[in-house]
Protein backbone atom coordinates (compact mmCIF):
# COMPACT_ATOMS: atom_id res chain seq x y z
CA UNK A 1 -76.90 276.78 135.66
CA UNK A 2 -75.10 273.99 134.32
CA UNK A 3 -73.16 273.53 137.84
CA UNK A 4 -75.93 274.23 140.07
CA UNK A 5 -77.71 271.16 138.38
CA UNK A 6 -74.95 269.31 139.05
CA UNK A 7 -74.40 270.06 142.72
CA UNK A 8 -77.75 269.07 142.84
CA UNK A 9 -78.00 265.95 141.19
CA UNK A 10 -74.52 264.79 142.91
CA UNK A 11 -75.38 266.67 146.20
CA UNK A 12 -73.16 264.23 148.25
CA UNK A 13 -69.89 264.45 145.63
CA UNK A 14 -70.42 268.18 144.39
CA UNK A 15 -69.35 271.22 146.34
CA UNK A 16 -70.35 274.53 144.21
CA UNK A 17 -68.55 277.57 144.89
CA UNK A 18 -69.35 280.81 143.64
CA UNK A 19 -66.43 283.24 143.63
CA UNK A 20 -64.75 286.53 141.04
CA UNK A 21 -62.61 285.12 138.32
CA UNK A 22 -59.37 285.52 140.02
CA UNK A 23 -57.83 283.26 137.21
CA UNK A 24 -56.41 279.60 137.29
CA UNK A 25 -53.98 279.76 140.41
CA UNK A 26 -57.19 281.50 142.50
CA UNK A 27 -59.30 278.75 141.64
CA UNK A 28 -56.73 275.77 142.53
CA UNK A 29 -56.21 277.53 146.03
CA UNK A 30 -59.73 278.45 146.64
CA UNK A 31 -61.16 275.00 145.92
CA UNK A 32 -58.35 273.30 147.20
CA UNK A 33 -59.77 274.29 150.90
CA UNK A 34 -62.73 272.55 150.52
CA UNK A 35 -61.05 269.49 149.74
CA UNK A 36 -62.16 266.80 152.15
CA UNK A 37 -61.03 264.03 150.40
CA UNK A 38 -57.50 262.21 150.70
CA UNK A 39 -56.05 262.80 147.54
CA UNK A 40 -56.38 265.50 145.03
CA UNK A 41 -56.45 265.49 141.15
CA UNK A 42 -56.55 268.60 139.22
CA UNK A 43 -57.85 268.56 135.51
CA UNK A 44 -57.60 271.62 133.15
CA UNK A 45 -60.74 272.87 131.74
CA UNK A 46 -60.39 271.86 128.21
CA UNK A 47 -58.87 268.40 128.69
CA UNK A 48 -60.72 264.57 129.77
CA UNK A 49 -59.89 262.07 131.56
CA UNK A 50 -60.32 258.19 131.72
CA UNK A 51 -62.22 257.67 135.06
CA UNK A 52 -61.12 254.05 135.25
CA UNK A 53 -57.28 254.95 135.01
CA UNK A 54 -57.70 257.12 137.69
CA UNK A 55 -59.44 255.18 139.90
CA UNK A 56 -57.00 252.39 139.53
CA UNK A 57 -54.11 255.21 140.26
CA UNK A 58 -56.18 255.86 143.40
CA UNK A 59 -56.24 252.47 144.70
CA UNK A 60 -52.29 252.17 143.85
CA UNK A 61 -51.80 255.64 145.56
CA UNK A 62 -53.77 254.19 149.00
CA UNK A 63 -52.50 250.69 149.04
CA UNK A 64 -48.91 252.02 148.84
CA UNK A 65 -49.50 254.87 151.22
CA UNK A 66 -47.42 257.58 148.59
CA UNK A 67 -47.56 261.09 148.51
CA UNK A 68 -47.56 262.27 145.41
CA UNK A 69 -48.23 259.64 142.24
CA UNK A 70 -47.79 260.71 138.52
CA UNK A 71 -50.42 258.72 136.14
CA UNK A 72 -50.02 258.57 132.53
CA UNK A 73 -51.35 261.09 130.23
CA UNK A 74 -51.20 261.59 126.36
CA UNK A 75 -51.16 265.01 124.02
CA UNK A 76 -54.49 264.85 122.07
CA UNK A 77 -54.09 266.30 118.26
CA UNK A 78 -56.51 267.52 115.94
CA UNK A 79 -55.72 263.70 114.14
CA UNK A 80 -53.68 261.91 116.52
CA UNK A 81 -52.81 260.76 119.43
CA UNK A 82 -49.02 261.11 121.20
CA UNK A 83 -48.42 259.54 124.63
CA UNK A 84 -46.53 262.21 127.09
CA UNK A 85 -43.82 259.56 127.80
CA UNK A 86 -41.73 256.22 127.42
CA UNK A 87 -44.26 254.20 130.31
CA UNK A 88 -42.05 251.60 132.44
CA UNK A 89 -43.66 248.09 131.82
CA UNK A 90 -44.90 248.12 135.87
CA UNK A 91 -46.56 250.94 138.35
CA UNK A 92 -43.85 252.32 140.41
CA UNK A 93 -42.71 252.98 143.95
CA UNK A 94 -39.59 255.49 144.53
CA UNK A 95 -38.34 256.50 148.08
CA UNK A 96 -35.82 258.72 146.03
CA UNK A 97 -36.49 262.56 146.22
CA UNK A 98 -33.34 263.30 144.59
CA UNK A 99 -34.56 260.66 141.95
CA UNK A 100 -38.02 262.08 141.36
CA UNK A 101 -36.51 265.71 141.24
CA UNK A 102 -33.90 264.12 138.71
CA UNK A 103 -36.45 263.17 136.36
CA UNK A 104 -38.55 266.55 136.85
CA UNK A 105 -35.49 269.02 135.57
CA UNK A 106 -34.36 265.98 132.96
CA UNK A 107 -38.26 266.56 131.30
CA UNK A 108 -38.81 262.73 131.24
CA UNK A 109 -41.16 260.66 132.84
CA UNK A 110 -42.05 263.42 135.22
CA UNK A 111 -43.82 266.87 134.51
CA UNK A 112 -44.06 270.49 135.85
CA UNK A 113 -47.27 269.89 135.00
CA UNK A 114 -49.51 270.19 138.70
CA UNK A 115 -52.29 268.11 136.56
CA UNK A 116 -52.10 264.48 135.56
CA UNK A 117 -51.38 263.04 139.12
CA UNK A 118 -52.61 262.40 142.34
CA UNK A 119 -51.86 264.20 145.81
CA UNK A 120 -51.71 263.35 149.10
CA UNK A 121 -54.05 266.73 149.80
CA UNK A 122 -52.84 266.84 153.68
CA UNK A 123 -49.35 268.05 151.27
CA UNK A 124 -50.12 270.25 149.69
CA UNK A 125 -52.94 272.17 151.47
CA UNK A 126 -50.44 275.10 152.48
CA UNK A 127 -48.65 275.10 149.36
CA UNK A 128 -50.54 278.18 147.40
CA UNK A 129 -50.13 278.21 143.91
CA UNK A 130 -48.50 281.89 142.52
CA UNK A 131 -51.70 284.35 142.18
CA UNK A 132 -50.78 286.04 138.75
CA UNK A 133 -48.45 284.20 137.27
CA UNK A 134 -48.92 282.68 134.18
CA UNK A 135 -46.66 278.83 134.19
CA UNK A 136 -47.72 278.92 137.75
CA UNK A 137 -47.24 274.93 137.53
CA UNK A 138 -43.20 275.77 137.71
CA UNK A 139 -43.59 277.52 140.60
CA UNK A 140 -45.22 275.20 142.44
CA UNK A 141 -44.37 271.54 141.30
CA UNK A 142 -40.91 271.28 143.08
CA UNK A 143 -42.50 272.30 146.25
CA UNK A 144 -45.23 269.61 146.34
CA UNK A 145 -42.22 267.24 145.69
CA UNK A 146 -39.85 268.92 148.68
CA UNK A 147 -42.69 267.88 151.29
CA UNK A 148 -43.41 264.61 150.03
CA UNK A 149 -41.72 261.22 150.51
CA UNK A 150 -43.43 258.28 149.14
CA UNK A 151 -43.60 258.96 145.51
CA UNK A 152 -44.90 256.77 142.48
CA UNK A 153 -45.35 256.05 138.65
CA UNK A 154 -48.34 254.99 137.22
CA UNK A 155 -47.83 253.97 133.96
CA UNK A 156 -51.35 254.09 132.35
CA UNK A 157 -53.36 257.13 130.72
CA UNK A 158 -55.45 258.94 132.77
CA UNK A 159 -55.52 262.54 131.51
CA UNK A 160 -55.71 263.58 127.21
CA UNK A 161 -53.94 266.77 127.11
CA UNK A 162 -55.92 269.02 124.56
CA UNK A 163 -53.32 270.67 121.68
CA UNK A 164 -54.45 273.84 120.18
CA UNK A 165 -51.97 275.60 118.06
CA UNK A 166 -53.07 278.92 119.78
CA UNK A 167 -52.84 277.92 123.30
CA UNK A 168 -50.62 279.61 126.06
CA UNK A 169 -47.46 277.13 125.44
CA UNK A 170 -47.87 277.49 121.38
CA UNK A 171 -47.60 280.87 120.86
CA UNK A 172 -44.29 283.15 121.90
CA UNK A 173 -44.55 286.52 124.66
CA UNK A 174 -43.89 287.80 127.29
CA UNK A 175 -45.68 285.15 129.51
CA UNK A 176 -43.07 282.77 128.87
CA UNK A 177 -41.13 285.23 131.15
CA UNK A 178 -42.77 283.68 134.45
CA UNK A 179 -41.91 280.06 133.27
CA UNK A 180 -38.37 281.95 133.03
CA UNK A 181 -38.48 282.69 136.66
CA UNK A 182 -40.09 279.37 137.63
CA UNK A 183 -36.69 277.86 136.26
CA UNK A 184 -34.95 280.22 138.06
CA UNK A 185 -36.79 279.60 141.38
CA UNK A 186 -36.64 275.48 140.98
CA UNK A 187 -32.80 275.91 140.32
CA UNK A 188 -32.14 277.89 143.22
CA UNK A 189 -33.86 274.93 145.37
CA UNK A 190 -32.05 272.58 143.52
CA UNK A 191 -28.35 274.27 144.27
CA UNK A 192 -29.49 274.68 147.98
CA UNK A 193 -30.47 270.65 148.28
CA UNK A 194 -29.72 268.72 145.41
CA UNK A 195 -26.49 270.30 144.21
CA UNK A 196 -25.77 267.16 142.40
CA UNK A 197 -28.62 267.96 140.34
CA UNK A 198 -28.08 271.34 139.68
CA UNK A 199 -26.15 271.77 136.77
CA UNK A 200 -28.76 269.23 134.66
CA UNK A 201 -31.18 271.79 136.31
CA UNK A 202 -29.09 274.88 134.89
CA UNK A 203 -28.79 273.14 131.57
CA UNK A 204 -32.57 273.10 131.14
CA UNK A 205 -32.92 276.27 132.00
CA UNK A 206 -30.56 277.49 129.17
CA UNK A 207 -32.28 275.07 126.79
CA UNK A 208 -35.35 276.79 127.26
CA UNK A 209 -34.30 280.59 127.32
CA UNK A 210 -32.37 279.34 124.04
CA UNK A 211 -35.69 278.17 122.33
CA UNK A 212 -37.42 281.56 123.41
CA UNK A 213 -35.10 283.41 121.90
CA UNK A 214 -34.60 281.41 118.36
CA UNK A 215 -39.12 281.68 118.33
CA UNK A 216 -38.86 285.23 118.67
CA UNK A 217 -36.63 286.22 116.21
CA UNK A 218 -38.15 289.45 114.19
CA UNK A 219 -40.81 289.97 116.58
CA UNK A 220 -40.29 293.45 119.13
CA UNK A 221 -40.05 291.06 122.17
CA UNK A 222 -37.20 289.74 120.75
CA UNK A 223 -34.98 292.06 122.58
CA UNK A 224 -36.31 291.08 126.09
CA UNK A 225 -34.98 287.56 125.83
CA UNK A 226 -31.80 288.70 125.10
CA UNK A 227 -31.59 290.69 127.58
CA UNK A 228 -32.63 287.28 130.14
CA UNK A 229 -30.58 284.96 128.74
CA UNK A 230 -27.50 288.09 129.39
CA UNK A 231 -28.82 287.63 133.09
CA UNK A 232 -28.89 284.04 132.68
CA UNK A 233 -25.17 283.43 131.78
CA UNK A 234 -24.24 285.99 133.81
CA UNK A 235 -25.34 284.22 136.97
CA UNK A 236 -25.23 280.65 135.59
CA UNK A 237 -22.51 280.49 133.16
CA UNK A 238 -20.29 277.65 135.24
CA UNK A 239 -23.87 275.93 135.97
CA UNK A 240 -24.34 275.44 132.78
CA UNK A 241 -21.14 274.58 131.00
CA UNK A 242 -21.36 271.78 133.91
CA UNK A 243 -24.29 270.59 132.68
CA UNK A 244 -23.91 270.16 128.77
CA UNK A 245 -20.85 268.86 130.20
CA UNK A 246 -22.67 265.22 132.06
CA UNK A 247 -23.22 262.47 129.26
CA UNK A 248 -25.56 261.10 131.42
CA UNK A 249 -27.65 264.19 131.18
CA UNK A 250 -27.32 264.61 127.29
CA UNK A 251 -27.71 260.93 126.10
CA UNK A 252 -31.30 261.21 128.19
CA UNK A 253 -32.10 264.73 126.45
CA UNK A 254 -30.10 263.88 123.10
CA UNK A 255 -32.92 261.65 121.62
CA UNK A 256 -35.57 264.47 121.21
CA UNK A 257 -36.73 267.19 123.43
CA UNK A 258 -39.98 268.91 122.92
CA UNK A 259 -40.69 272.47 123.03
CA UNK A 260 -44.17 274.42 122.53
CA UNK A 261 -45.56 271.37 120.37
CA UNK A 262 -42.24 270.78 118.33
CA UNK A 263 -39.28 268.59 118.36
CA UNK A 264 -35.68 269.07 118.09
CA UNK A 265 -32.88 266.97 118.15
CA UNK A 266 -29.70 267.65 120.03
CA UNK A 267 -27.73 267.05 117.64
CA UNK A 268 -23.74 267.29 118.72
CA UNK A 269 -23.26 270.74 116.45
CA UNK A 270 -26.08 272.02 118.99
CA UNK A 271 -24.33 271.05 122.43
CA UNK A 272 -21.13 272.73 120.96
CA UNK A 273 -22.85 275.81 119.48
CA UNK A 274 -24.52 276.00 123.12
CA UNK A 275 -20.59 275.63 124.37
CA UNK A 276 -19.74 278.73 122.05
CA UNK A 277 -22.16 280.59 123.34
CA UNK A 278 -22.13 280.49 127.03
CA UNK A 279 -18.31 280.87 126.70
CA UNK A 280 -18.70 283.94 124.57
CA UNK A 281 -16.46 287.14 125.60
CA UNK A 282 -19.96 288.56 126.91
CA UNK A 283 -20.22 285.72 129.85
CA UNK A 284 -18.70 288.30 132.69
CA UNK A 285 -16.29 286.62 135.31
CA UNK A 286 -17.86 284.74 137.90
């Protein structure tokens, strides 16, 4: 009822659809072909946004003809508000794939996140987002980015990312299994065009399988993890050594590095105990 007023009221602006719950990745693609618009903004159910922010991201996105634009967004607490990023002082223009990939897999400025910025919709209009998957953002992001080529920073918040300490990212199963193989998928990409990249790529992938494992400690998933971060090494072992390896990688993830709503600091005891443990007698030869 509450939509159907609204496709009313905003008859020129509001397209209603009426399809089965096929889950967050149906919706995207479904209502992503009746875009008509140039540029495309996705916004999570339970988050806001400042309209004026995004407007003003718009107008950047048009006047400088990009692709793809990442606007500014902040984590929204219970009593507080945390800003997603470090914002550079002016909006930004980069030409730089390998740059904007850089900064995806290094977790900075740039998120997996497919809401929070603008796209060029002609881009992404055959790039489907993974029907049953849950982290279907890591899937999908690095794509979007492989077919674009003006990129750009908005430094400004647009979009208040709700925290709820029982949402998907805050709580530990086997879902985090699919942002496992979203890695996975982005790293392959990454060795195939951006080899440069790939061992910083490899390294966050190990960072993450590491954190999975260490928040499900005494719970009967437990075992599962282990058994993916044997796979892991296995496959990646050089990959990553390589990576904890680059000082440029580690003094931009020493600082702090957040995982499902905490922080952690990578501390040098951690980058060696992560040395001691891919070069355990389990890693097989390569």
């Amino acid at each position: 009822i509450i939509c159907q007023r609204f496709a009313i009221e905003h008859a020129k602006n509001v397209i209603l659809v009426n399809k089965r719950n096929g889950g967050l990745s149906d919706a995207r693609n479904c209502g992503i072909e009746y875009v008509r618009t140039e540029y495309v903004f996705f916004l999570d159910s339970d988050d806001f946004i400042d309209i004026s922010v995004l407007y003003d991201g718009l107008r950047f996105a048009i006047e400088n003809d990009l692709d793809w634009l990442q606007l500014g967004y902040a984590y929204l607490y219970k009593d507080n508000v945390m800003l997603g990023w470090k914002y550079p002082i002016n909006p930004l223009v980069i030409k730089d794939k390998a740059k904007i990939i850089s900064m995806l897999v290094s977790n900075s400025m740039i998120k997996n996140f497919a809401w929070g910025k603008l796209y060029r919709t002609s881009t992404i209009k055959n790039i489907l987002f993974p029907k049953g998957k849950f982290y279907e953002d890591a899937f999908w992001q690095y794509k979007v980015i492989d077919k674009s080529n003006r990129f750009g920073i908005y430094p400004a918040v647009a979009t208040y990312y709700r925290q709820r300490t029982d949402g998907l990212s805050s709580v530990i199963s086997l879902r985090h299994l699919d942002l496992l193989d979203g890695m996975i998928q982005r790293l392959e990409y990454i060795k195939l065009k951006f080899p440069q990249i790939a061992p910083d790529a490899a390294f966050d992938l190990w960072i993450n399988i590491q954190e999975l494992m260490t928040g499900s400690k005494g719970t009967d998933i437990h075992h599962i993890f282990l058994d993916r971060e044997m796979q892991i090494k296995n496959k990646y072992g050089e990959l990553i050594k390589e990576g904890i390896g680059k000082l440029g990688f580690i003094k931009r993830t020493i600082n702090k590095v957040r995982f499902f709503n905490k922080e952690y600091e990578l501390s040098i005891g951690l980058i060696e105990r992560m040395i001691d443990r891919i070069s355990s007698s389990t890693l097989k030869k390569i």
